[in-house]
C-alpha atoms as a PDB file:
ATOM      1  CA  UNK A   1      36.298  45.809 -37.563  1.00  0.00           C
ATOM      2  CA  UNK A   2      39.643  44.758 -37.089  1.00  0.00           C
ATOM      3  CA  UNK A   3      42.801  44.403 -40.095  1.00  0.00           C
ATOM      4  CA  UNK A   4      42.464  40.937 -39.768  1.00  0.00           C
ATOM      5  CA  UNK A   5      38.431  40.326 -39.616  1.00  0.00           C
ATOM      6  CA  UNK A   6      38.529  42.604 -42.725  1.00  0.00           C
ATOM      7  CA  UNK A   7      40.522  40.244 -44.463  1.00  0.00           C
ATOM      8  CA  UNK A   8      39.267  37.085 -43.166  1.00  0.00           C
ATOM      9  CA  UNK A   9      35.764  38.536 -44.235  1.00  0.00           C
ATOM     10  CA  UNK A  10      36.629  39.777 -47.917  1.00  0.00           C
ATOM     11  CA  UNK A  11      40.134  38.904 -49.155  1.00  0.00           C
ATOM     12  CA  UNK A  12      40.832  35.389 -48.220  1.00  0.00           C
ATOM     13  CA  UNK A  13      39.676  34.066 -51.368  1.00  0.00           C
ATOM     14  CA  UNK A  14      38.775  30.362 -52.015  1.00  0.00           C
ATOM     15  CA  UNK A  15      39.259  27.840 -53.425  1.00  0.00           C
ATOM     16  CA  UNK A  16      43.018  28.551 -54.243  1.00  0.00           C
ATOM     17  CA  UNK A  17      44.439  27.357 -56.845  1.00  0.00           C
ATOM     18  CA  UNK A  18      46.997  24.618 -57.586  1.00  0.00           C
ATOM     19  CA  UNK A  19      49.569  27.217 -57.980  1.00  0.00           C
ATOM     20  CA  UNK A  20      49.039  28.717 -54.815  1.00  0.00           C
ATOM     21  CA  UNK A  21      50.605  27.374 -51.660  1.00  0.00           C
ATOM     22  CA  UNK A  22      50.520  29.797 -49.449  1.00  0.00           C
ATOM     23  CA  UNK A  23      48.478  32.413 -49.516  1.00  0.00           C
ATOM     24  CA  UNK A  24      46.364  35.279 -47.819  1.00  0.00           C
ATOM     25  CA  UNK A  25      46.961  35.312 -44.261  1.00  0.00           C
ATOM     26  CA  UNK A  26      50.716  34.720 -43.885  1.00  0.00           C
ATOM     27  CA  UNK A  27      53.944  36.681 -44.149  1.00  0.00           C
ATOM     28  CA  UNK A  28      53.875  36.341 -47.770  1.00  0.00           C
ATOM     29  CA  UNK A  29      53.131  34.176 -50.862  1.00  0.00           C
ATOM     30  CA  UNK A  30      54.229  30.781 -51.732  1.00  0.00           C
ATOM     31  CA  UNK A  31      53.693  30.130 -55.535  1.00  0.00           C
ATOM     32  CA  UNK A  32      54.959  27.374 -57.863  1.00  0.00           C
ATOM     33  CA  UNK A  33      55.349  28.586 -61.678  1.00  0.00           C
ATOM     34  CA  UNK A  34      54.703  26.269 -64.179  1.00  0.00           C
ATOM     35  CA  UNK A  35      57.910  24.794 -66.320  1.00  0.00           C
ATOM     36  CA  UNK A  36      59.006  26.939 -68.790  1.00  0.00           C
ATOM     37  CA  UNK A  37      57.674  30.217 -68.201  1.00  0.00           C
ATOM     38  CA  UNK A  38      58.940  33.195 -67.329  1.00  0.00           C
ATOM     39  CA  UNK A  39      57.343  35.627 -64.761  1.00  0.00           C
ATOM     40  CA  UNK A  40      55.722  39.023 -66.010  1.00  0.00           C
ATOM     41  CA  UNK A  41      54.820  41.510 -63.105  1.00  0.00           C
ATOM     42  CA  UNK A  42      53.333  44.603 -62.710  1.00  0.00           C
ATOM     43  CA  UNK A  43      52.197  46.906 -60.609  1.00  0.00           C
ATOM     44  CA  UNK A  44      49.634  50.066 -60.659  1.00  0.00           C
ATOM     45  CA  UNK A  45      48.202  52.725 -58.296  1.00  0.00           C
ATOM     46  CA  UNK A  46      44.961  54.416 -58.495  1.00  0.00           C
ATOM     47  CA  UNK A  47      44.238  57.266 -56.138  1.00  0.00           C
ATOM     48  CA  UNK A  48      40.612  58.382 -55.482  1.00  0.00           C
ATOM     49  CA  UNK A  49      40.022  61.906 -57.331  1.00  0.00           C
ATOM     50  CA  UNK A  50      43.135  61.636 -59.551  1.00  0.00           C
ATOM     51  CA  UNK A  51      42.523  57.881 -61.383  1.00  0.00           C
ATOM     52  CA  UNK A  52      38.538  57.848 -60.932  1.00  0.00           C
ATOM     53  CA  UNK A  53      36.179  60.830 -60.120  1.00  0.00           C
ATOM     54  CA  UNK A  54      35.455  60.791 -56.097  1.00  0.00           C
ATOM     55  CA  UNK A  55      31.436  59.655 -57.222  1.00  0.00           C
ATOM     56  CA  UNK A  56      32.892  56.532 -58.621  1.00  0.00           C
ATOM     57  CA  UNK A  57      30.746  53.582 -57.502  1.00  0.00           C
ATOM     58  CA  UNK A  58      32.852  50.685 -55.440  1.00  0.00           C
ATOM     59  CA  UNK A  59      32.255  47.950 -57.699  1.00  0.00           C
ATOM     60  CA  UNK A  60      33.770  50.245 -60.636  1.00  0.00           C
ATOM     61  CA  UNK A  61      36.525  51.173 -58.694  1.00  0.00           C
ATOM     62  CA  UNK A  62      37.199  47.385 -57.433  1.00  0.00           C
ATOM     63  CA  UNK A  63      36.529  46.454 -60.988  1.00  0.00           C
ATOM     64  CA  UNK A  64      38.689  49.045 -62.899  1.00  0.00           C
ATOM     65  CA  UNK A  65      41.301  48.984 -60.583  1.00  0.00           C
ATOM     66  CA  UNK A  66      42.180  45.488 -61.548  1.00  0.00           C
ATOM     67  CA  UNK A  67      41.340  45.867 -65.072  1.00  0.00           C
ATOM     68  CA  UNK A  68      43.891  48.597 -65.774  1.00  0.00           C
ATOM     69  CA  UNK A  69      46.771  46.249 -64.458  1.00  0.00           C
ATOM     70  CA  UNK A  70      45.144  42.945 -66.584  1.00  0.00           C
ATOM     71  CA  UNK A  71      46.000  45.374 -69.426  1.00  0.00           C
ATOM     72  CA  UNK A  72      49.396  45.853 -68.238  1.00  0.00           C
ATOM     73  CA  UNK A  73      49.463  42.107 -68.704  1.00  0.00           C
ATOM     74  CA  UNK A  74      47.904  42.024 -71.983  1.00  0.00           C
ATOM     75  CA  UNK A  75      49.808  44.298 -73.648  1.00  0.00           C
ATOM     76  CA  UNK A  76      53.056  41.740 -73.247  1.00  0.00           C
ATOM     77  CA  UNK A  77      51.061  39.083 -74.090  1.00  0.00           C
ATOM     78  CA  UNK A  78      51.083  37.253 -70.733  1.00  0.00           C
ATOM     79  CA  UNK A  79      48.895  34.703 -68.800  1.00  0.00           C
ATOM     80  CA  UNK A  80      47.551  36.257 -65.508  1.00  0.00           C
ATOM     81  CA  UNK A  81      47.875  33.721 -62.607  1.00  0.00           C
ATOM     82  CA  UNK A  82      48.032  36.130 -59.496  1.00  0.00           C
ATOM     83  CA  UNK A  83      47.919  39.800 -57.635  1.00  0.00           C
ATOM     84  CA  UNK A  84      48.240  41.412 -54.946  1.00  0.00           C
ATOM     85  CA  UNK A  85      46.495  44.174 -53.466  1.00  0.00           C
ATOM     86  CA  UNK A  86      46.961  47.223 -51.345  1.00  0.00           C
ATOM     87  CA  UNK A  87      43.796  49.244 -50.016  1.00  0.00           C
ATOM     88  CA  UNK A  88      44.172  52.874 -47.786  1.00  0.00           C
ATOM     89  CA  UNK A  89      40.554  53.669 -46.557  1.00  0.00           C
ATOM     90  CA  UNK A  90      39.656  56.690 -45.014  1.00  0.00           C
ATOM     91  CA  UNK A  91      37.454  54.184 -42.736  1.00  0.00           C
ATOM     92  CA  UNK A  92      35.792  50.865 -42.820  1.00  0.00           C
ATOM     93  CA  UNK A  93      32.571  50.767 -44.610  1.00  0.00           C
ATOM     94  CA  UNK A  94      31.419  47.241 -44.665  1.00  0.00           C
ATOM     95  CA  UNK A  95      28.961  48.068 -47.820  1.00  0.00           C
ATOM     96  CA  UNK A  96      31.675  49.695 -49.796  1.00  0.00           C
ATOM     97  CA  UNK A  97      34.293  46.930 -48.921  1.00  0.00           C
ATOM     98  CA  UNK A  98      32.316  44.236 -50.144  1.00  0.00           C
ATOM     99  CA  UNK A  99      30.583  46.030 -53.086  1.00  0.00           C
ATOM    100  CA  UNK A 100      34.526  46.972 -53.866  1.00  0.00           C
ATOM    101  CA  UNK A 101      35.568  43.375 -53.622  1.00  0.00           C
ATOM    102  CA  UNK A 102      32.576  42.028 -55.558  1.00  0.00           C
ATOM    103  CA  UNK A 103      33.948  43.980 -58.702  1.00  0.00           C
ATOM    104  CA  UNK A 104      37.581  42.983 -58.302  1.00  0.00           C
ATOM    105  CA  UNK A 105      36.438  39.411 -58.031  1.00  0.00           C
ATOM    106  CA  UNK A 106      33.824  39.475 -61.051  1.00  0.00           C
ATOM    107  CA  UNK A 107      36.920  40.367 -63.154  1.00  0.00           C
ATOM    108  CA  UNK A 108      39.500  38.294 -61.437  1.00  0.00           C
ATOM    109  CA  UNK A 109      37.291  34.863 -62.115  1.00  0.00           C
ATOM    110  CA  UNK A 110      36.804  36.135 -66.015  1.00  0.00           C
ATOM    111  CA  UNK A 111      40.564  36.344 -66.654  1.00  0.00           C
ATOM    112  CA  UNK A 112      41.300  33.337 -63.851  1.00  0.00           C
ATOM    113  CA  UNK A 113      43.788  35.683 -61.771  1.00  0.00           C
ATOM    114  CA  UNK A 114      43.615  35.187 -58.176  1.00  0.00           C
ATOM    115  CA  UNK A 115      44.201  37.252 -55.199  1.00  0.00           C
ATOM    116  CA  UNK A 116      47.191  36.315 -52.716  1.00  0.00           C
ATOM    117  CA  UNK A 117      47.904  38.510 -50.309  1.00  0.00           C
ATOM    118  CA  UNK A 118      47.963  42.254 -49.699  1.00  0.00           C
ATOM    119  CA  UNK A 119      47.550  45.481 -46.762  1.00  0.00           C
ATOM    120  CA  UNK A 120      45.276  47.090 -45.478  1.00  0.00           C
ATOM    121  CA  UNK A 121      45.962  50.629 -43.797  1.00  0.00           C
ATOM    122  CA  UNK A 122      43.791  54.099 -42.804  1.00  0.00           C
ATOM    123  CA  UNK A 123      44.100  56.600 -45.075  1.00  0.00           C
ATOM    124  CA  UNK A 124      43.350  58.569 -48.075  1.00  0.00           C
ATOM    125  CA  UNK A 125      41.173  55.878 -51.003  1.00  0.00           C
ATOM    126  CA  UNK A 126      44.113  54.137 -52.352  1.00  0.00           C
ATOM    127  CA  UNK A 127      44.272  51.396 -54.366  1.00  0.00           C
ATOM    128  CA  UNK A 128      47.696  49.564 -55.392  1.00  0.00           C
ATOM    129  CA  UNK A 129      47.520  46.219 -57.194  1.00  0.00           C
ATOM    130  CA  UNK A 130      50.621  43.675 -58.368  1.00  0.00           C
ATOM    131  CA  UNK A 131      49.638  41.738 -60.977  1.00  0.00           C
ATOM    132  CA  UNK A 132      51.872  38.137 -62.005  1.00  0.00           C
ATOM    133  CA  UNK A 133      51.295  36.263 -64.823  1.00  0.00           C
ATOM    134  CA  UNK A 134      53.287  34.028 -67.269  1.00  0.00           C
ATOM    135  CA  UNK A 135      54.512  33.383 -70.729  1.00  0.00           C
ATOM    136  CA  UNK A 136      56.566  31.283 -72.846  1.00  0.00           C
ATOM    137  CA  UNK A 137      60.138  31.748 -72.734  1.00  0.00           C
ATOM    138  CA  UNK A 138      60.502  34.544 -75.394  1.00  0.00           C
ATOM    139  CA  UNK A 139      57.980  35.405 -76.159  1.00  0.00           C
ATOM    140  CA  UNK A 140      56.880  38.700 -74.219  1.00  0.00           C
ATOM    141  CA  UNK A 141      55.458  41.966 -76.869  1.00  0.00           C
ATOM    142  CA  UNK A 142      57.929  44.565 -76.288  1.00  0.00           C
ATOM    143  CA  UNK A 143      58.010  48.161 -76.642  1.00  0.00           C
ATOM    144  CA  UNK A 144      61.031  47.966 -78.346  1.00  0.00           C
ATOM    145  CA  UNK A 145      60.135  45.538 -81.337  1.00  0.00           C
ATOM    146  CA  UNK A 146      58.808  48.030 -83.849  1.00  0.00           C
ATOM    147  CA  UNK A 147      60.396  47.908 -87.360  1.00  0.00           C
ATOM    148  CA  UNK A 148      59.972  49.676 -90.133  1.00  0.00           C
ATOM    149  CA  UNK A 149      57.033  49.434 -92.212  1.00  0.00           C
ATOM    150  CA  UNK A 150      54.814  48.153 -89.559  1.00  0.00           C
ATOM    151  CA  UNK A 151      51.054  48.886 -89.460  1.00  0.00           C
ATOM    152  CA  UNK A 152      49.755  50.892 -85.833  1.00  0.00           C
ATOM    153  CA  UNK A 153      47.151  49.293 -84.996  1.00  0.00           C
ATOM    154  CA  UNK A 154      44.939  49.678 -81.930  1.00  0.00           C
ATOM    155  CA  UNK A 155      41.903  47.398 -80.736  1.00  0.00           C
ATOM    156  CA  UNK A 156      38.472  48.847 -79.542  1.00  0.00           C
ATOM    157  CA  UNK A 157      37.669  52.248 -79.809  1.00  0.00           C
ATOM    158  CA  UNK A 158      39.508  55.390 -78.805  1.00  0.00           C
ATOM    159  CA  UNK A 159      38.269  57.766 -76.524  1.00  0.00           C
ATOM    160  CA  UNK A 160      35.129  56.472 -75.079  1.00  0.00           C
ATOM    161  CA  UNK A 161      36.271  56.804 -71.756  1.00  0.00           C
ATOM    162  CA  UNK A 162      37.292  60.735 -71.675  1.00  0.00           C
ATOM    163  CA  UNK A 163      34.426  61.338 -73.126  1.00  0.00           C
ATOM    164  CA  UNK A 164      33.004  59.657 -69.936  1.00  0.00           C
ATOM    165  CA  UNK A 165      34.918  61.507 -68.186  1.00  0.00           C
ATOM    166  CA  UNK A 166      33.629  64.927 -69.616  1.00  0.00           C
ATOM    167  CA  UNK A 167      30.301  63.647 -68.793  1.00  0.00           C
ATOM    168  CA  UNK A 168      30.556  62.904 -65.362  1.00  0.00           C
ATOM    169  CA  UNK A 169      32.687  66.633 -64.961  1.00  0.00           C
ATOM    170  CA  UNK A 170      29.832  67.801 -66.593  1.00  0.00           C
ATOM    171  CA  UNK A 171      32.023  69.274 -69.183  1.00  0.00           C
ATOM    172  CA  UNK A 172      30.364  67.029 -71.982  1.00  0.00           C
ATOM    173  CA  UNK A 173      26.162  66.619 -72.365  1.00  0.00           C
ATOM    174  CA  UNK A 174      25.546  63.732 -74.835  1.00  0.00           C
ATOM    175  CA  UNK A 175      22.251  62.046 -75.467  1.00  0.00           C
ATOM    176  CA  UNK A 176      21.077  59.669 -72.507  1.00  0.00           C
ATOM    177  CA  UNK A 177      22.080  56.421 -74.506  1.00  0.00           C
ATOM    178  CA  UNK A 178      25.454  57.546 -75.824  1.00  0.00           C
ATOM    179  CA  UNK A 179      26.335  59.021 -72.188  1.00  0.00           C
ATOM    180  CA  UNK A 180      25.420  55.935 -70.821  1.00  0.00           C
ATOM    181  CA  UNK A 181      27.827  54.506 -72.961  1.00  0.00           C
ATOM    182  CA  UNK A 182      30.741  56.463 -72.216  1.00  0.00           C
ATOM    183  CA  UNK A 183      30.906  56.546 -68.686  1.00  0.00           C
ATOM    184  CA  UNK A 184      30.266  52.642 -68.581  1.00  0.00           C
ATOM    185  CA  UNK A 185      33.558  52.774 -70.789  1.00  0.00           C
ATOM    186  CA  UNK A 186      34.500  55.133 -68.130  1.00  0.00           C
ATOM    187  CA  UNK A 187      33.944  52.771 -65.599  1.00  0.00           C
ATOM    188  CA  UNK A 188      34.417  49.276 -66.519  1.00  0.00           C
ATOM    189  CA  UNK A 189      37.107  49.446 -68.675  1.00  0.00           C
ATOM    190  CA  UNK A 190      38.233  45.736 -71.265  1.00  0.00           C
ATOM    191  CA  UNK A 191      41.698  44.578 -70.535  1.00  0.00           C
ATOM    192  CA  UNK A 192      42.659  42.877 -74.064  1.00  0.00           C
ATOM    193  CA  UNK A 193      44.173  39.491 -72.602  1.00  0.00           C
ATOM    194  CA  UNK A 194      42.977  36.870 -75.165  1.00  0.00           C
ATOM    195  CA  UNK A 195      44.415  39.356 -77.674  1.00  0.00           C
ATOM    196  CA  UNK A 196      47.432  39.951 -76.143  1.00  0.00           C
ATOM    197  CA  UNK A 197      48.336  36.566 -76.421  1.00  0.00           C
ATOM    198  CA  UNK A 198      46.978  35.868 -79.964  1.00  0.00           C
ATOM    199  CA  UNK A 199      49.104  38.827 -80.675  1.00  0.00           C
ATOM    200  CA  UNK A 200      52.743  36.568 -79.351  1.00  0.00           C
ATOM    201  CA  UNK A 201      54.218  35.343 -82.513  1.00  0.00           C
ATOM    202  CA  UNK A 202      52.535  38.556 -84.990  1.00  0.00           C
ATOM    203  CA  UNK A 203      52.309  41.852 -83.208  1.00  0.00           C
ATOM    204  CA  UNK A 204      56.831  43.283 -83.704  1.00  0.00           C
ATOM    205  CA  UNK A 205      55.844  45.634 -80.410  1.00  0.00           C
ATOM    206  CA  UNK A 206      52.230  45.990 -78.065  1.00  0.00           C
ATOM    207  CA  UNK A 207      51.759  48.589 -75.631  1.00  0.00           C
ATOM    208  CA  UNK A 208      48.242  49.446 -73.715  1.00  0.00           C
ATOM    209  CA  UNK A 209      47.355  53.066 -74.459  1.00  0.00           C
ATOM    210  CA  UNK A 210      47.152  55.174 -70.786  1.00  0.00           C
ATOM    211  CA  UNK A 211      47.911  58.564 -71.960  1.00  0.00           C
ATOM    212  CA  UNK A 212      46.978  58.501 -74.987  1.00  0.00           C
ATOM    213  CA  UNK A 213      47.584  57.385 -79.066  1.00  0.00           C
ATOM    214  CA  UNK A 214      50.050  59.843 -79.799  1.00  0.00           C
ATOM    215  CA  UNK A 215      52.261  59.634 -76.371  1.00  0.00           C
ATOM    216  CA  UNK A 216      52.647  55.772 -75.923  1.00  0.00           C
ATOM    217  CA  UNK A 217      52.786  55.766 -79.448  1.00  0.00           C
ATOM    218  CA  UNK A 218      55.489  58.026 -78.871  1.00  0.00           C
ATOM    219  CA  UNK A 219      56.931  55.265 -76.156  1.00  0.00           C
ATOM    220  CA  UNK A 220      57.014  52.589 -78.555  1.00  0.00           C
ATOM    221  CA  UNK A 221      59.145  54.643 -81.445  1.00  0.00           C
ATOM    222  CA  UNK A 222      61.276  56.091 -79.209  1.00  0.00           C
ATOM    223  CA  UNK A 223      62.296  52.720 -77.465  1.00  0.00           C
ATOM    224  CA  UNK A 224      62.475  50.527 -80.855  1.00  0.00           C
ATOM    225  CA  UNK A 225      65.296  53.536 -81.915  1.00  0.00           C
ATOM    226  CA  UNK A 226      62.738  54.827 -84.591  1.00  0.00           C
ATOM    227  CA  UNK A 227      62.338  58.327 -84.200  1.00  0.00           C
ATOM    228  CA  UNK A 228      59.271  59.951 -81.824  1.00  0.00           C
ATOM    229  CA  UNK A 229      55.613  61.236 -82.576  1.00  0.00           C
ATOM    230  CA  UNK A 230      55.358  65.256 -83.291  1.00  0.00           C
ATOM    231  CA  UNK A 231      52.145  66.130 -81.332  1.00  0.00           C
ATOM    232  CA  UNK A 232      51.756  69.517 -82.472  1.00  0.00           C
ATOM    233  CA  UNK A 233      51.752  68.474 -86.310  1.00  0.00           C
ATOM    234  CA  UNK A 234      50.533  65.028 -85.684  1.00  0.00           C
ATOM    235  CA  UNK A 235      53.342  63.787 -87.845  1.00  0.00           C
ATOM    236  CA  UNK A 236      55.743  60.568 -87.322  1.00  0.00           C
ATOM    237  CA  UNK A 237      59.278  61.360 -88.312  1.00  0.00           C
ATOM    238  CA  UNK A 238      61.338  58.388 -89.283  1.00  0.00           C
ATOM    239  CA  UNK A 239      65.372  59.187 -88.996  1.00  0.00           C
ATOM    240  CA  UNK A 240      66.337  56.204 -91.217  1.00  0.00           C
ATOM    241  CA  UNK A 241      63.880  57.228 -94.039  1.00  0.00           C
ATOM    242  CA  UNK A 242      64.769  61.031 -93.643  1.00  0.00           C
ATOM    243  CA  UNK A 243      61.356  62.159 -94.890  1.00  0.00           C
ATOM    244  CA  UNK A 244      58.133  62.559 -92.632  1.00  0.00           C
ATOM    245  CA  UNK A 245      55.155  60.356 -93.573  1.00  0.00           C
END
């Protein structure tokens, strides 16, 4: 199958929304953004064996590929309206392809992102997705908003997903339900968008957590000028307070 049959066959999406004026199958993207927004992009790469275990099923990896960069979104409180995607396959697998796209799509019509344009090249599994959305002038969660006083808080549960991990490494044994569990967590992974945005207005700084509660925790202090996360004592050392808490 040809570059362009591929495409034609499971990327050219429909129907496209208002927003969209150009889309899959020229030179690039035309898109109109609404009045007063501004843009929020992103962009993400998962490589087979390093972001998901080789096993991984397609729809997963479809499916979680997009949802890690819907979080990327969510975590400035941002609209999604559009990606882009680029896919290295060792080879063309018509199954895979389409059980792949199936689970990028399922996701992409829950949060109402759509797909505009991409490549496709031989090589190595590699996925690389852009994701655009929108938000009021603003009013984008920062890093760097974190004052003193503030409450860390973090939504859903921590962990679940290494623990899948370990399971699937058989480095973990769990009972059948709770393993289950955990490497669906593993797999299909929630992007927080409605809560990003409920967030706009309340949350002083958002981040999504990608390696971990201590180390973007870590980001955050370090770019609001608050001091940085000791991971060996588990402490948090504020400068301006000169005591540890």
């Amino acid at each position: 199958m040809s570059e362009f049959s591929l495409i034609r066959e499971h990327f050219l999406w429909q129907p496209q929304p208002e927003s969209v004026r150009v889309s899959v199958g020229d030179d690039a993207a035309v898109l109109t953004l609404p009045a007063n927004k501004e843009l929020v992009v992103s962009v993400d790469t998962s490589n087979a064996g390093v972001h998901f275990p080789l096993e991984t099923p397609p729809h997963a990896i479809g499916y979680k590929a997009l949802a890690v960069n819907l979080s990327d979104l969510a975590a400035m409180g941002a609209e999604p309206a559009w990606f882009t995607l680029a896919l290295s396959l060792p080879a063309v697998d018509q199954e895979w392809v389409a059980e792949f796209t199936r689970g990028m799509r399922e996701l992409a019509e829950q949060h109402g992102i759509f797909l505009i344009g991409g490549d496709t090249t031989r090589g190595a599994l590699s996925i690389t997705i852009q994701v655009m959305g929108w938000i009021p002038p603003g009013r984008a969660l920062l890093r760097s908003g974190a004052r003193h006083g503030d409450w860390v808080c973090v939504s859903g549960t921590l962990g679940d997903a290494a623990a899948g991990l370990a399971i699937v490494q058989q480095r973990l044994v769990l009972p059948t339900a709770a393993a289950a569990f955990c490497v669906q967590r593993l797999n299909y992974p929630t992007p927080r968008v409605a809560l990003g945005q409920c967030l706009r207005g309340l949350a002083s700084a958002c981040m999504d957590i990608s390696d971990g509660l201590l180390a973007d925790l870590g980001h955050i202090l370090t770019a609001s000028g608050w001091g940085r996360v000791c991971s060996t004592r588990r402490f948090l050392f504020q400068p301006h307070c000169n005591h540890w808490r």
